[in-house]
PDB file of N, CA and C in Angstrom:
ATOM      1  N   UNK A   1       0.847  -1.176   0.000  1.00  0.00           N
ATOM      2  CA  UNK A   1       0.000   0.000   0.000  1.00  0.00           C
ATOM      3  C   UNK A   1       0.893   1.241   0.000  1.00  0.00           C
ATOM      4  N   UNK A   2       0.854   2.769  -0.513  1.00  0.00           N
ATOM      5  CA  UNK A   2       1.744   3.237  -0.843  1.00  0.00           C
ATOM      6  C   UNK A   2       1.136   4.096   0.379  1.00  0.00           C
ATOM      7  N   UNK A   3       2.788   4.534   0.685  1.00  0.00           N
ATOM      8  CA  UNK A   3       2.628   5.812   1.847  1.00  0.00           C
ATOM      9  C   UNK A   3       1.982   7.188   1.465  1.00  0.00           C
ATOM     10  N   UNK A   4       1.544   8.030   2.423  1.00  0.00           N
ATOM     11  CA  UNK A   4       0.985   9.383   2.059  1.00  0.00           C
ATOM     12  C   UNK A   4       1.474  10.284   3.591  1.00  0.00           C
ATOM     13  N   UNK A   5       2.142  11.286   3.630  1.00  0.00           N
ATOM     14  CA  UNK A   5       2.554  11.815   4.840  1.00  0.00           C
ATOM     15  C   UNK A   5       1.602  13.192   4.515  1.00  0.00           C
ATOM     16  N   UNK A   6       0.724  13.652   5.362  1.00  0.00           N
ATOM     17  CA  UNK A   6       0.438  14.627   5.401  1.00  0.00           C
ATOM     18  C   UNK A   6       0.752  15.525   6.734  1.00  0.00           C
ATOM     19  N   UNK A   7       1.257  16.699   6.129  1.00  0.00           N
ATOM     20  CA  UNK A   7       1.817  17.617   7.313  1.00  0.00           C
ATOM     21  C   UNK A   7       0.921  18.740   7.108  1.00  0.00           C
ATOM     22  N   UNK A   8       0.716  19.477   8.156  1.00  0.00           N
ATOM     23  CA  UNK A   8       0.440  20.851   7.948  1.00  0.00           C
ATOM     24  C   UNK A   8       0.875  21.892   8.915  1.00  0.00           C
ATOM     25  N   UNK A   9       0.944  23.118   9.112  1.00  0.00           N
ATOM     26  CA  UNK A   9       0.817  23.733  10.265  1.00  0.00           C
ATOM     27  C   UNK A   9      -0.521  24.981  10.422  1.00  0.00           C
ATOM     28  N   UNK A  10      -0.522  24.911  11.380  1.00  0.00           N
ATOM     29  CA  UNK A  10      -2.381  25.734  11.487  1.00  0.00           C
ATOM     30  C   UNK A  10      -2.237  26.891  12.946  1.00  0.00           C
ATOM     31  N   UNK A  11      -2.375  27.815  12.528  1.00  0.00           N
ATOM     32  CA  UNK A  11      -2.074  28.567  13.604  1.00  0.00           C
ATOM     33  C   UNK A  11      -3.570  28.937  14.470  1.00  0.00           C
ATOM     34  N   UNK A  12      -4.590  28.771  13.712  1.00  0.00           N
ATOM     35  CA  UNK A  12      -5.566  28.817  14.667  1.00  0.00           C
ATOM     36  C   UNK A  12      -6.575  27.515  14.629  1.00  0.00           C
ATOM     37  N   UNK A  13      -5.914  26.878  13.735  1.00  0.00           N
ATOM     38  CA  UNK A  13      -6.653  25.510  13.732  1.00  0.00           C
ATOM     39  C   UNK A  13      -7.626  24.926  12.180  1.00  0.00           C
ATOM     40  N   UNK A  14      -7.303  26.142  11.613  1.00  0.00           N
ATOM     41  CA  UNK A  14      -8.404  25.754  10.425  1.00  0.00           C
ATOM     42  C   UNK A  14      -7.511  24.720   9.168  1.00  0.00           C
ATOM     43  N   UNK A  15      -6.296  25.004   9.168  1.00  0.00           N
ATOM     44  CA  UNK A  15      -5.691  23.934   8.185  1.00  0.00           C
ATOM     45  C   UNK A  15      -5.660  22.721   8.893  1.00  0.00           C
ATOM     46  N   UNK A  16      -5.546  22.344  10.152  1.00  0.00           N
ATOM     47  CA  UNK A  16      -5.564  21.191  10.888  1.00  0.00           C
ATOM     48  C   UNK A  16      -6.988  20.744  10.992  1.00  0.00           C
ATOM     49  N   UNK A  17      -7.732  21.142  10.695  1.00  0.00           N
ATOM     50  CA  UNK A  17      -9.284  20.630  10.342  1.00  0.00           C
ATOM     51  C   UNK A  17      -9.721  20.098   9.097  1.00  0.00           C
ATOM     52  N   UNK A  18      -9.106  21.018   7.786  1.00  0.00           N
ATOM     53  CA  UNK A  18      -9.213  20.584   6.423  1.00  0.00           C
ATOM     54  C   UNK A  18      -8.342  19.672   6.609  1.00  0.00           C
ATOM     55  N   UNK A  19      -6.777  19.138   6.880  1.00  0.00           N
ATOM     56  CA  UNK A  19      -6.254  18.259   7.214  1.00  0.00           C
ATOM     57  C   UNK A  19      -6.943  16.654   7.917  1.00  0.00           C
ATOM     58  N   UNK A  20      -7.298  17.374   8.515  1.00  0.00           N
ATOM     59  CA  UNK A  20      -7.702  15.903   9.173  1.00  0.00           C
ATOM     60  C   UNK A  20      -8.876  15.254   8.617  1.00  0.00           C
ATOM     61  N   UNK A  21      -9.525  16.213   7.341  1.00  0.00           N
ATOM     62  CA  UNK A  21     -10.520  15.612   6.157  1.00  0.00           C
ATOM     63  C   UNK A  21      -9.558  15.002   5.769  1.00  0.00           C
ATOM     64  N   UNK A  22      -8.777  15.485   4.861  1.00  0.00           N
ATOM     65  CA  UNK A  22      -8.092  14.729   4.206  1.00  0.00           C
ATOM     66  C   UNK A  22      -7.766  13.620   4.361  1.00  0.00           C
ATOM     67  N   UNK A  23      -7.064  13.310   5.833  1.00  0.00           N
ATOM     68  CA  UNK A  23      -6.525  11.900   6.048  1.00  0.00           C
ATOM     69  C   UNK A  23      -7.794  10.984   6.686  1.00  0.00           C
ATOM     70  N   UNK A  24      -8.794  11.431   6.422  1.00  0.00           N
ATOM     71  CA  UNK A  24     -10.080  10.643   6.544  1.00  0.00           C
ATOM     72  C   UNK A  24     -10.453  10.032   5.265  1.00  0.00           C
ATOM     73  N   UNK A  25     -10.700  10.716   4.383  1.00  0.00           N
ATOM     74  CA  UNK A  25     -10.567  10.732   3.054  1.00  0.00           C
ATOM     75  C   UNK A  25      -9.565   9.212   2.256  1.00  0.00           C
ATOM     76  N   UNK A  26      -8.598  10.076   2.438  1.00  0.00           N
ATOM     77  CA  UNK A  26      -7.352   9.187   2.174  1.00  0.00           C
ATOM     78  C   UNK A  26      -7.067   7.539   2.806  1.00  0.00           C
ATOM     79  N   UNK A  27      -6.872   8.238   4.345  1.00  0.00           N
ATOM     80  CA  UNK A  27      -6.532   6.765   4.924  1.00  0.00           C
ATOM     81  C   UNK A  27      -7.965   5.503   4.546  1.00  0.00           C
ATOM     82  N   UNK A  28      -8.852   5.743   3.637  1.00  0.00           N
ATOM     83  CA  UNK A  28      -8.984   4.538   3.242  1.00  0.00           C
ATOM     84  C   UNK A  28      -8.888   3.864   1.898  1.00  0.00           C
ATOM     85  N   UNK A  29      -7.982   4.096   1.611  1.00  0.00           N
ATOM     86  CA  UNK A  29      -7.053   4.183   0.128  1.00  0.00           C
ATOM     87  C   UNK A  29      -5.623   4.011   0.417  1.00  0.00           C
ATOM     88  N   UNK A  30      -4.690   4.719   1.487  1.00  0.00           N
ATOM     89  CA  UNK A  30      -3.733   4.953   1.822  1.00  0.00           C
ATOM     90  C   UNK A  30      -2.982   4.578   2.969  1.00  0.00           C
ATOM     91  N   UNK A  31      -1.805   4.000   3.255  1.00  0.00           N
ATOM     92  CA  UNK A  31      -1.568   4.259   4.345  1.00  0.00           C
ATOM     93  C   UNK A  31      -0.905   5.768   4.926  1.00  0.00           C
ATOM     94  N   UNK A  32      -2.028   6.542   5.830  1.00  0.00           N
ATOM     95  CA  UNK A  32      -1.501   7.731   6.050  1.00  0.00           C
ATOM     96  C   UNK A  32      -0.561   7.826   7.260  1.00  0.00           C
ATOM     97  N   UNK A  33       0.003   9.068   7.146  1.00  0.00           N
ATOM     98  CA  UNK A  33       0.569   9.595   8.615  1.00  0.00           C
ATOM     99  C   UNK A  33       0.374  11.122   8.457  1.00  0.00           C
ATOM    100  N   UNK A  34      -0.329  11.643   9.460  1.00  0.00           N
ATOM    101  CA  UNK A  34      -0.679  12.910  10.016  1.00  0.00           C
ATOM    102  C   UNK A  34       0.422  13.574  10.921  1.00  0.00           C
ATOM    103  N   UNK A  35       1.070  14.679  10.460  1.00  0.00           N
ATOM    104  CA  UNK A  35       1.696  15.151  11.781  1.00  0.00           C
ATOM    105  C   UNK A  35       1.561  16.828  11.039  1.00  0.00           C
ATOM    106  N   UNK A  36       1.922  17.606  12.637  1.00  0.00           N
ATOM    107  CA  UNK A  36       2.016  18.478  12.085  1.00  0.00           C
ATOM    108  C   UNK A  36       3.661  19.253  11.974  1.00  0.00           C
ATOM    109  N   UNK A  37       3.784  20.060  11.609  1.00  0.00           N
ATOM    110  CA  UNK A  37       5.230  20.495  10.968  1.00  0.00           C
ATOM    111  C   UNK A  37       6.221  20.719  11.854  1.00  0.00           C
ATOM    112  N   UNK A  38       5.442  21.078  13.297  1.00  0.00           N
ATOM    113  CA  UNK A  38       6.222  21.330  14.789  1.00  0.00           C
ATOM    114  C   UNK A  38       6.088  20.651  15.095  1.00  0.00           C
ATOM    115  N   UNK A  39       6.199  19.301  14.990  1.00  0.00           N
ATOM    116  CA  UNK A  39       5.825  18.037  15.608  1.00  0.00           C
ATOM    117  C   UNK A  39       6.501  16.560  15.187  1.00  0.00           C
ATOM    118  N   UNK A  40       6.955  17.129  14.134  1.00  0.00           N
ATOM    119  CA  UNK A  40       7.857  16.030  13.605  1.00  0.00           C
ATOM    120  C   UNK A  40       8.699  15.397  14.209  1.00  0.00           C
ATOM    121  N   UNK A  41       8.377  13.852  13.788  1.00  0.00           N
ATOM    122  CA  UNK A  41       9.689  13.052  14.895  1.00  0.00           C
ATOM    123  C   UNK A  41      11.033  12.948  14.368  1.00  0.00           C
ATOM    124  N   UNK A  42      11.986  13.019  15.497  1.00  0.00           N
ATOM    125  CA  UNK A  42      13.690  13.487  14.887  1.00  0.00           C
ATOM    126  C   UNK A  42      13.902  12.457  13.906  1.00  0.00           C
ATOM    127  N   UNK A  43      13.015  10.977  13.985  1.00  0.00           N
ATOM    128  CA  UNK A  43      13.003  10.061  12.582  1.00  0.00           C
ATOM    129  C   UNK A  43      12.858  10.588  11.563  1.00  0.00           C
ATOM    130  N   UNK A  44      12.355  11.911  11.219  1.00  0.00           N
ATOM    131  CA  UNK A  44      11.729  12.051  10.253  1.00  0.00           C
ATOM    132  C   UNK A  44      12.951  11.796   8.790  1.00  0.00           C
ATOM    133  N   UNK A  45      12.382  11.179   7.594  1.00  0.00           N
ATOM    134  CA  UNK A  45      12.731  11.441   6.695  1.00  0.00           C
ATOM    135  C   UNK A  45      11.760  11.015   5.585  1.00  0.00           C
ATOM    136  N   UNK A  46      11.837  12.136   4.414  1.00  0.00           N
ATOM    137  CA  UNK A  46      10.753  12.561   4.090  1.00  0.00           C
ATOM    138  C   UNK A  46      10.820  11.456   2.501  1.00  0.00           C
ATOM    139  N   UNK A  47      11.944  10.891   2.442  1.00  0.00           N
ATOM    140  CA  UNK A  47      11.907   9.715   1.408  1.00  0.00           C
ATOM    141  C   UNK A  47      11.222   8.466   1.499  1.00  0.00           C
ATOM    142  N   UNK A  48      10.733   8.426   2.725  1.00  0.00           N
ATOM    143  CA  UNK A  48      10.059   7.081   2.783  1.00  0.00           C
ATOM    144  C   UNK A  48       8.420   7.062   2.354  1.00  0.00           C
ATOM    145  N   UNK A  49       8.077   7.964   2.287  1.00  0.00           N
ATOM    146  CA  UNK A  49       6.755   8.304   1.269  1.00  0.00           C
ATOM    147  C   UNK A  49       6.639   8.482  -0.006  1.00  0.00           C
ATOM    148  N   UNK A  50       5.371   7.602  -0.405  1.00  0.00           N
ATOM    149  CA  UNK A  50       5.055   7.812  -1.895  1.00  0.00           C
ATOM    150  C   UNK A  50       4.630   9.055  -2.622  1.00  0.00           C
ATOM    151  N   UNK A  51       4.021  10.106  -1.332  1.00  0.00           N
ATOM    152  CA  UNK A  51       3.020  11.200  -1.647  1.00  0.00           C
ATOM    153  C   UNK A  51       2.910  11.863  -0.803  1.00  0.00           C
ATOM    154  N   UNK A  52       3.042  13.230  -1.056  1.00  0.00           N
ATOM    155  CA  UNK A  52       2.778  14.571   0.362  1.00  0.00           C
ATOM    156  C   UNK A  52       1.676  14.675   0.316  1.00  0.00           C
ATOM    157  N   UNK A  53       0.983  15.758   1.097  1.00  0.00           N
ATOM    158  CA  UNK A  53       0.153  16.843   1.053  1.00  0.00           C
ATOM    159  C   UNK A  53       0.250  17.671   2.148  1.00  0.00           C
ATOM    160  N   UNK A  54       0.702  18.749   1.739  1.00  0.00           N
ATOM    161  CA  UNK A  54       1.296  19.883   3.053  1.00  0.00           C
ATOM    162  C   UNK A  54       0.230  21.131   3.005  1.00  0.00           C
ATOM    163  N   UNK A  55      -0.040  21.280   3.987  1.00  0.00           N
ATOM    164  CA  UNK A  55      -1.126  22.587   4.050  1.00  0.00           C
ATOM    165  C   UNK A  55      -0.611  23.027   5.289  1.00  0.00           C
ATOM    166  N   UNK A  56      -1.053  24.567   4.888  1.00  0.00           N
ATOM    167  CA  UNK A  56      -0.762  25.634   6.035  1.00  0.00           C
ATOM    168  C   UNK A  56      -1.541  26.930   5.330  1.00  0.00           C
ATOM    169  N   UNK A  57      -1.355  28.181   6.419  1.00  0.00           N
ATOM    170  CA  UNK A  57      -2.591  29.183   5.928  1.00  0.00           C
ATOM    171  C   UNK A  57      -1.446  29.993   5.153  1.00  0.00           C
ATOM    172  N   UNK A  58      -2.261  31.226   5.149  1.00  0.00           N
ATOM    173  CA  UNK A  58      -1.544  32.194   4.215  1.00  0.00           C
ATOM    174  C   UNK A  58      -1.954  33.501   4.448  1.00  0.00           C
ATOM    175  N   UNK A  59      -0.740  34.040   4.979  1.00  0.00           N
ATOM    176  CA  UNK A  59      -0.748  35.452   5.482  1.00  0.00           C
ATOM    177  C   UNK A  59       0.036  36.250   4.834  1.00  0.00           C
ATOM    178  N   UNK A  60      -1.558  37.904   4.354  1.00  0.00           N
ATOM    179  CA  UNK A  60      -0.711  38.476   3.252  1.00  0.00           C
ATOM    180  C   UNK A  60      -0.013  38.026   2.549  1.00  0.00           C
ATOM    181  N   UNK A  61      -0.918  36.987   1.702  1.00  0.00           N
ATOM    182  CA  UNK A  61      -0.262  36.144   0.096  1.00  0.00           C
ATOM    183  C   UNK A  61       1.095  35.069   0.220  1.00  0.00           C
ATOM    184  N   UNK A  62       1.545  35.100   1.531  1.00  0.00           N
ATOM    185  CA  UNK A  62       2.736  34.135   2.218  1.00  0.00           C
ATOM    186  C   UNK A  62       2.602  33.173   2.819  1.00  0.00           C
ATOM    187  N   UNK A  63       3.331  32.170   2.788  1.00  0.00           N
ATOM    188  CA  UNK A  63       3.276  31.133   3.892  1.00  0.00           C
ATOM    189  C   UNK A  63       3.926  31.861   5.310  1.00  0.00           C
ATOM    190  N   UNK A  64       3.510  30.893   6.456  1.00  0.00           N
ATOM    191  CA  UNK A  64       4.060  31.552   7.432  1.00  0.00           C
ATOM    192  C   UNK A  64       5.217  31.305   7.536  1.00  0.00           C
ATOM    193  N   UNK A  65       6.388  31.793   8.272  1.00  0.00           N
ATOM    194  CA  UNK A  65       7.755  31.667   8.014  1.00  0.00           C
ATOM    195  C   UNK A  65       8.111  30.450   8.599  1.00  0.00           C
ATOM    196  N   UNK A  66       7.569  29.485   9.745  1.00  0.00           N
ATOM    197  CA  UNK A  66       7.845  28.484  10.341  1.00  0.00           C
ATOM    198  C   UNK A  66       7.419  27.522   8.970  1.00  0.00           C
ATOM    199  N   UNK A  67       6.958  27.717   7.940  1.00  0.00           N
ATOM    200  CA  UNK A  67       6.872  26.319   6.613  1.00  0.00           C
ATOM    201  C   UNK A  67       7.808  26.738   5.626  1.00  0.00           C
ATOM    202  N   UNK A  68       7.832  28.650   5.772  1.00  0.00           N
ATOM    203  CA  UNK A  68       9.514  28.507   5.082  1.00  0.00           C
ATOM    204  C   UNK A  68      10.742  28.216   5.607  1.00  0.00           C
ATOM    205  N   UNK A  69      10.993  28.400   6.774  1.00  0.00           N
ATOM    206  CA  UNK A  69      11.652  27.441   7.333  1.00  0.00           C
ATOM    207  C   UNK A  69      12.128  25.595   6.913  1.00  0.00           C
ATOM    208  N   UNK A  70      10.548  25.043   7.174  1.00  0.00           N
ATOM    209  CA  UNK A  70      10.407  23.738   6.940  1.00  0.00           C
ATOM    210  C   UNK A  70      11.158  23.447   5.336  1.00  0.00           C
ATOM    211  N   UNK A  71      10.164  23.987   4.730  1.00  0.00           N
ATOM    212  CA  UNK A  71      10.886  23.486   3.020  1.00  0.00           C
ATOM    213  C   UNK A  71      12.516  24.306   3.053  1.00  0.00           C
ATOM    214  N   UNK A  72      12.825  25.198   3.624  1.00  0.00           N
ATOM    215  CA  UNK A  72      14.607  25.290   3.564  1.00  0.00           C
ATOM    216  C   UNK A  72      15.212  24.572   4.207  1.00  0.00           C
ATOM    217  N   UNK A  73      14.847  23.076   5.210  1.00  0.00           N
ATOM    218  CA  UNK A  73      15.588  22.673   5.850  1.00  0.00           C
ATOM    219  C   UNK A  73      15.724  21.394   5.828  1.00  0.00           C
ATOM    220  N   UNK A  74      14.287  20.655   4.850  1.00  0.00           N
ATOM    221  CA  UNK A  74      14.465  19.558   4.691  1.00  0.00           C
ATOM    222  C   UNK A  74      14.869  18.832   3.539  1.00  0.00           C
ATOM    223  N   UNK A  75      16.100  18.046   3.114  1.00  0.00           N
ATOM    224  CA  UNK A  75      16.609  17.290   2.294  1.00  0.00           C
ATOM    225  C   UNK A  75      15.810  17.023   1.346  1.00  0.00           C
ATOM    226  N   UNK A  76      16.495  17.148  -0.006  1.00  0.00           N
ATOM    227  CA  UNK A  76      16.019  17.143  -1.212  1.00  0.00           C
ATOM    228  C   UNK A  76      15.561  15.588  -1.369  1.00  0.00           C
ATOM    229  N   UNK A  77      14.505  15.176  -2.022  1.00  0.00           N
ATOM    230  CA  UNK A  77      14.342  13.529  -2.137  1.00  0.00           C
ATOM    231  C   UNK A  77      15.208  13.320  -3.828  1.00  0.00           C
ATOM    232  N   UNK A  78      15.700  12.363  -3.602  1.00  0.00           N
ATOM    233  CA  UNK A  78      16.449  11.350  -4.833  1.00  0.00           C
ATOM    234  C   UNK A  78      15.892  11.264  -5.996  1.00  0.00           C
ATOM    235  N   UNK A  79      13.902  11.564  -5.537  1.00  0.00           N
ATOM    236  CA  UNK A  79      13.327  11.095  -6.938  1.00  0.00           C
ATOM    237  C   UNK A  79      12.842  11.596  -6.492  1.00  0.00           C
ATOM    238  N   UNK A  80      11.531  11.904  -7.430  1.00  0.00           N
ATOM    239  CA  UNK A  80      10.439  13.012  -7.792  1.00  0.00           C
ATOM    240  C   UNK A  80       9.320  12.351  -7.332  1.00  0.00           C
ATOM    241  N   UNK A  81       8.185  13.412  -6.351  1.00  0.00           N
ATOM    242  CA  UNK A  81       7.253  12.793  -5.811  1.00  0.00           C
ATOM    243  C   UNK A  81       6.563  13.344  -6.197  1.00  0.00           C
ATOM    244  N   UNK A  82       4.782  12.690  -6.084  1.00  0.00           N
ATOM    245  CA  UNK A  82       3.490  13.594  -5.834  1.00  0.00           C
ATOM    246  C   UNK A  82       3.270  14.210  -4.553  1.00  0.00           C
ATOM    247  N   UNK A  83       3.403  15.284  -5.037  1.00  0.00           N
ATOM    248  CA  UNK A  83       2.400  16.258  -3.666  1.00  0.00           C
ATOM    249  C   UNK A  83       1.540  17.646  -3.982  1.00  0.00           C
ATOM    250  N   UNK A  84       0.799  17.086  -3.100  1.00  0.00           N
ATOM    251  CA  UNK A  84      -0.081  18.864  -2.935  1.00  0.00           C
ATOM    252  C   UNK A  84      -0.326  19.707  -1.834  1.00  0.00           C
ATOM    253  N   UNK A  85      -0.054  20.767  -2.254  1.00  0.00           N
ATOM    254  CA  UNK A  85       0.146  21.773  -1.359  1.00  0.00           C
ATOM    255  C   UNK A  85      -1.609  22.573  -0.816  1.00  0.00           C
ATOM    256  N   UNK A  86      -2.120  22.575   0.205  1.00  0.00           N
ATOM    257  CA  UNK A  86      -2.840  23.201   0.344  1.00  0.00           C
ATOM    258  C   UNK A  86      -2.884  24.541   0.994  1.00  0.00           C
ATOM    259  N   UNK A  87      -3.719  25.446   1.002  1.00  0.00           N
ATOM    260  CA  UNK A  87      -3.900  26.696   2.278  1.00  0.00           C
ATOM    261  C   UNK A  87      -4.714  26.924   2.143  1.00  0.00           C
ATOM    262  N   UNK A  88      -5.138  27.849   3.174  1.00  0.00           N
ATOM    263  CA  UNK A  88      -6.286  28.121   3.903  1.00  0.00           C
ATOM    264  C   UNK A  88      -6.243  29.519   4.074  1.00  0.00           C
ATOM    265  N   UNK A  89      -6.701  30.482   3.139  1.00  0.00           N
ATOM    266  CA  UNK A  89      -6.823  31.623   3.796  1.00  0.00           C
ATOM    267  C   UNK A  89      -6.858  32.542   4.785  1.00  0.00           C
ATOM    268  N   UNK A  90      -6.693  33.619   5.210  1.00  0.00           N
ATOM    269  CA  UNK A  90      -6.357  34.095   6.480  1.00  0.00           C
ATOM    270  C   UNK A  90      -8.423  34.370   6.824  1.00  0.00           C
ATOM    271  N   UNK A  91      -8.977  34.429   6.012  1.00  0.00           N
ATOM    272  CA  UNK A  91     -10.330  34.701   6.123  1.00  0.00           C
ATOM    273  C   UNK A  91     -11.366  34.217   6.242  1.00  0.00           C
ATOM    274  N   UNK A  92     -10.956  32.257   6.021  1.00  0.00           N
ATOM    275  CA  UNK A  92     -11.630  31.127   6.557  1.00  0.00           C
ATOM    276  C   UNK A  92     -12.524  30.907   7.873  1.00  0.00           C
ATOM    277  N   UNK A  93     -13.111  30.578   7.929  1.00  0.00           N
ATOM    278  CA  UNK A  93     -13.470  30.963   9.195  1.00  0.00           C
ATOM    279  C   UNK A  93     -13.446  29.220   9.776  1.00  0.00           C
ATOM    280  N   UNK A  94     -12.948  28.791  10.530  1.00  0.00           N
ATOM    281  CA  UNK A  94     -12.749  27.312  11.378  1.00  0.00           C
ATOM    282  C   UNK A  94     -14.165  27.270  11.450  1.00  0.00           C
ATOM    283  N   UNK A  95     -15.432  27.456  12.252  1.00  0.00           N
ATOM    284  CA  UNK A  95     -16.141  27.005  12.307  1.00  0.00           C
ATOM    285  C   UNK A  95     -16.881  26.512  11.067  1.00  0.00           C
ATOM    286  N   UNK A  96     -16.585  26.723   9.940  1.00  0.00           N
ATOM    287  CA  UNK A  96     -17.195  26.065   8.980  1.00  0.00           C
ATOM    288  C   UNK A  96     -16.408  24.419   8.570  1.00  0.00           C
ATOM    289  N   UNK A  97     -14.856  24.879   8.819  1.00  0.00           N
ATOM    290  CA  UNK A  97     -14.483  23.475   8.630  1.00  0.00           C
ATOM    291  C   UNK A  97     -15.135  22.310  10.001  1.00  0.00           C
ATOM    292  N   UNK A  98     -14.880  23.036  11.282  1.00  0.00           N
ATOM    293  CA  UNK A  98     -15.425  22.138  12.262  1.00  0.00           C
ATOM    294  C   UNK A  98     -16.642  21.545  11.750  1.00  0.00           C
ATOM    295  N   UNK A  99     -17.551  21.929  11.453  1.00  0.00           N
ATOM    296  CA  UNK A  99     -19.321  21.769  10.950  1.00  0.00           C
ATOM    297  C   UNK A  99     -19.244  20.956   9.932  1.00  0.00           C
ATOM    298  N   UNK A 100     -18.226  21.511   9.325  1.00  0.00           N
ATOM    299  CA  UNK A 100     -18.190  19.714   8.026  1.00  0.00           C
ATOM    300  C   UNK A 100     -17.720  18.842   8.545  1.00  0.00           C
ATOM    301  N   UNK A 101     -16.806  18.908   9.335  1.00  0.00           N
ATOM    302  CA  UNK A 101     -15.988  17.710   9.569  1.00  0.00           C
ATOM    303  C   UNK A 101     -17.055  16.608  10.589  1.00  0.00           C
ATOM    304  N   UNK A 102     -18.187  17.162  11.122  1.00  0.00           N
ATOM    305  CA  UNK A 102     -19.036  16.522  11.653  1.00  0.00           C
ATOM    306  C   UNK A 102     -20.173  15.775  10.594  1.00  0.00           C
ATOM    307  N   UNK A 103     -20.395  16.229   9.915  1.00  0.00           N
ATOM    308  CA  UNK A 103     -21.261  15.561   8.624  1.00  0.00           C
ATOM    309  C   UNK A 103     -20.647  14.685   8.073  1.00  0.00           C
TER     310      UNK A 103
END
Protein backbone atom coordinates (compact mmCIF):
# COMPACT_ATOMS: atom_id res chain seq x y z
CA UNK A 1 0.00 0.00 0.00
CA UNK A 2 1.74 3.24 -0.84
CA UNK A 3 2.63 5.81 1.85
CA UNK A 4 0.99 9.38 2.06
CA UNK A 5 2.55 11.81 4.84
CA UNK A 6 0.44 14.63 5.40
CA UNK A 7 1.82 17.62 7.31
CA UNK A 8 0.44 20.85 7.95
CA UNK A 9 0.82 23.73 10.26
CA UNK A 10 -2.38 25.73 11.49
CA UNK A 11 -2.07 28.57 13.60
CA UNK A 12 -5.57 28.82 14.67
CA UNK A 13 -6.65 25.51 13.73
CA UNK A 14 -8.40 25.75 10.42
CA UNK A 15 -5.69 23.93 8.18
CA UNK A 16 -5.56 21.19 10.89
CA UNK A 17 -9.28 20.63 10.34
CA UNK A 18 -9.21 20.58 6.42
CA UNK A 19 -6.25 18.26 7.21
CA UNK A 20 -7.70 15.90 9.17
CA UNK A 21 -10.52 15.61 6.16
CA UNK A 22 -8.09 14.73 4.21
CA UNK A 23 -6.52 11.90 6.05
CA UNK A 24 -10.08 10.64 6.54
CA UNK A 25 -10.57 10.73 3.05
CA UNK A 26 -7.35 9.19 2.17
CA UNK A 27 -6.53 6.76 4.92
CA UNK A 28 -8.98 4.54 3.24
CA UNK A 29 -7.05 4.18 0.13
CA UNK A 30 -3.73 4.95 1.82
CA UNK A 31 -1.57 4.26 4.35
CA UNK A 32 -1.50 7.73 6.05
CA UNK A 33 0.57 9.59 8.62
CA UNK A 34 -0.68 12.91 10.02
CA UNK A 35 1.70 15.15 11.78
CA UNK A 36 2.02 18.48 12.09
CA UNK A 37 5.23 20.49 10.97
CA UNK A 38 6.22 21.33 14.79
CA UNK A 39 5.82 18.04 15.61
CA UNK A 40 7.86 16.03 13.60
CA UNK A 41 9.69 13.05 14.89
CA UNK A 42 13.69 13.49 14.89
CA UNK A 43 13.00 10.06 12.58
CA UNK A 44 11.73 12.05 10.25
CA UNK A 45 12.73 11.44 6.70
CA UNK A 46 10.75 12.56 4.09
CA UNK A 47 11.91 9.72 1.41
CA UNK A 48 10.06 7.08 2.78
CA UNK A 49 6.75 8.30 1.27
CA UNK A 50 5.05 7.81 -1.89
CA UNK A 51 3.02 11.20 -1.65
CA UNK A 52 2.78 14.57 0.36
CA UNK A 53 0.15 16.84 1.05
CA UNK A 54 1.30 19.88 3.05
CA UNK A 55 -1.13 22.59 4.05
CA UNK A 56 -0.76 25.63 6.04
CA UNK A 57 -2.59 29.18 5.93
CA UNK A 58 -1.54 32.19 4.22
CA UNK A 59 -0.75 35.45 5.48
CA UNK A 60 -0.71 38.48 3.25
CA UNK A 61 -0.26 36.14 0.10
CA UNK A 62 2.74 34.14 2.22
CA UNK A 63 3.28 31.13 3.89
CA UNK A 64 4.06 31.55 7.43
CA UNK A 65 7.75 31.67 8.01
CA UNK A 66 7.85 28.48 10.34
CA UNK A 67 6.87 26.32 6.61
CA UNK A 68 9.51 28.51 5.08
CA UNK A 69 11.65 27.44 7.33
CA UNK A 70 10.41 23.74 6.94
CA UNK A 71 10.89 23.49 3.02
CA UNK A 72 14.61 25.29 3.56
CA UNK A 73 15.59 22.67 5.85
CA UNK A 74 14.47 19.56 4.69
CA UNK A 75 16.61 17.29 2.29
CA UNK A 76 16.02 17.14 -1.21
CA UNK A 77 14.34 13.53 -2.14
CA UNK A 78 16.45 11.35 -4.83
CA UNK A 79 13.33 11.10 -6.94
CA UNK A 80 10.44 13.01 -7.79
CA UNK A 81 7.25 12.79 -5.81
CA UNK A 82 3.49 13.59 -5.83
CA UNK A 83 2.40 16.26 -3.67
CA UNK A 84 -0.08 18.86 -2.93
CA UNK A 85 0.15 21.77 -1.36
CA UNK A 86 -2.84 23.20 0.34
CA UNK A 87 -3.90 26.70 2.28
CA UNK A 88 -6.29 28.12 3.90
CA UNK A 89 -6.82 31.62 3.80
CA UNK A 90 -6.36 34.09 6.48
CA UNK A 91 -10.33 34.70 6.12
CA UNK A 92 -11.63 31.13 6.56
CA UNK A 93 -13.47 30.96 9.19
CA UNK A 94 -12.75 27.31 11.38
CA UNK A 95 -16.14 27.00 12.31
CA UNK A 96 -17.20 26.07 8.98
CA UNK A 97 -14.48 23.47 8.63
CA UNK A 98 -15.42 22.14 12.26
CA UNK A 99 -19.32 21.77 10.95
CA UNK A 100 -18.19 19.71 8.03
CA UNK A 101 -15.99 17.71 9.57
CA UNK A 102 -19.04 16.52 11.65
CA UNK A 103 -21.26 15.56 8.62
Amino acid sequence: MKRILILYYSGVGCTKAVAKRIVQHLSSVFDTEFYSIEDLPNTFDPDHYDGYVIGYPVYHTAPPIRVLDFFRHIKPLPVKKPAFLLHTPLSASCAVFKQQAHT
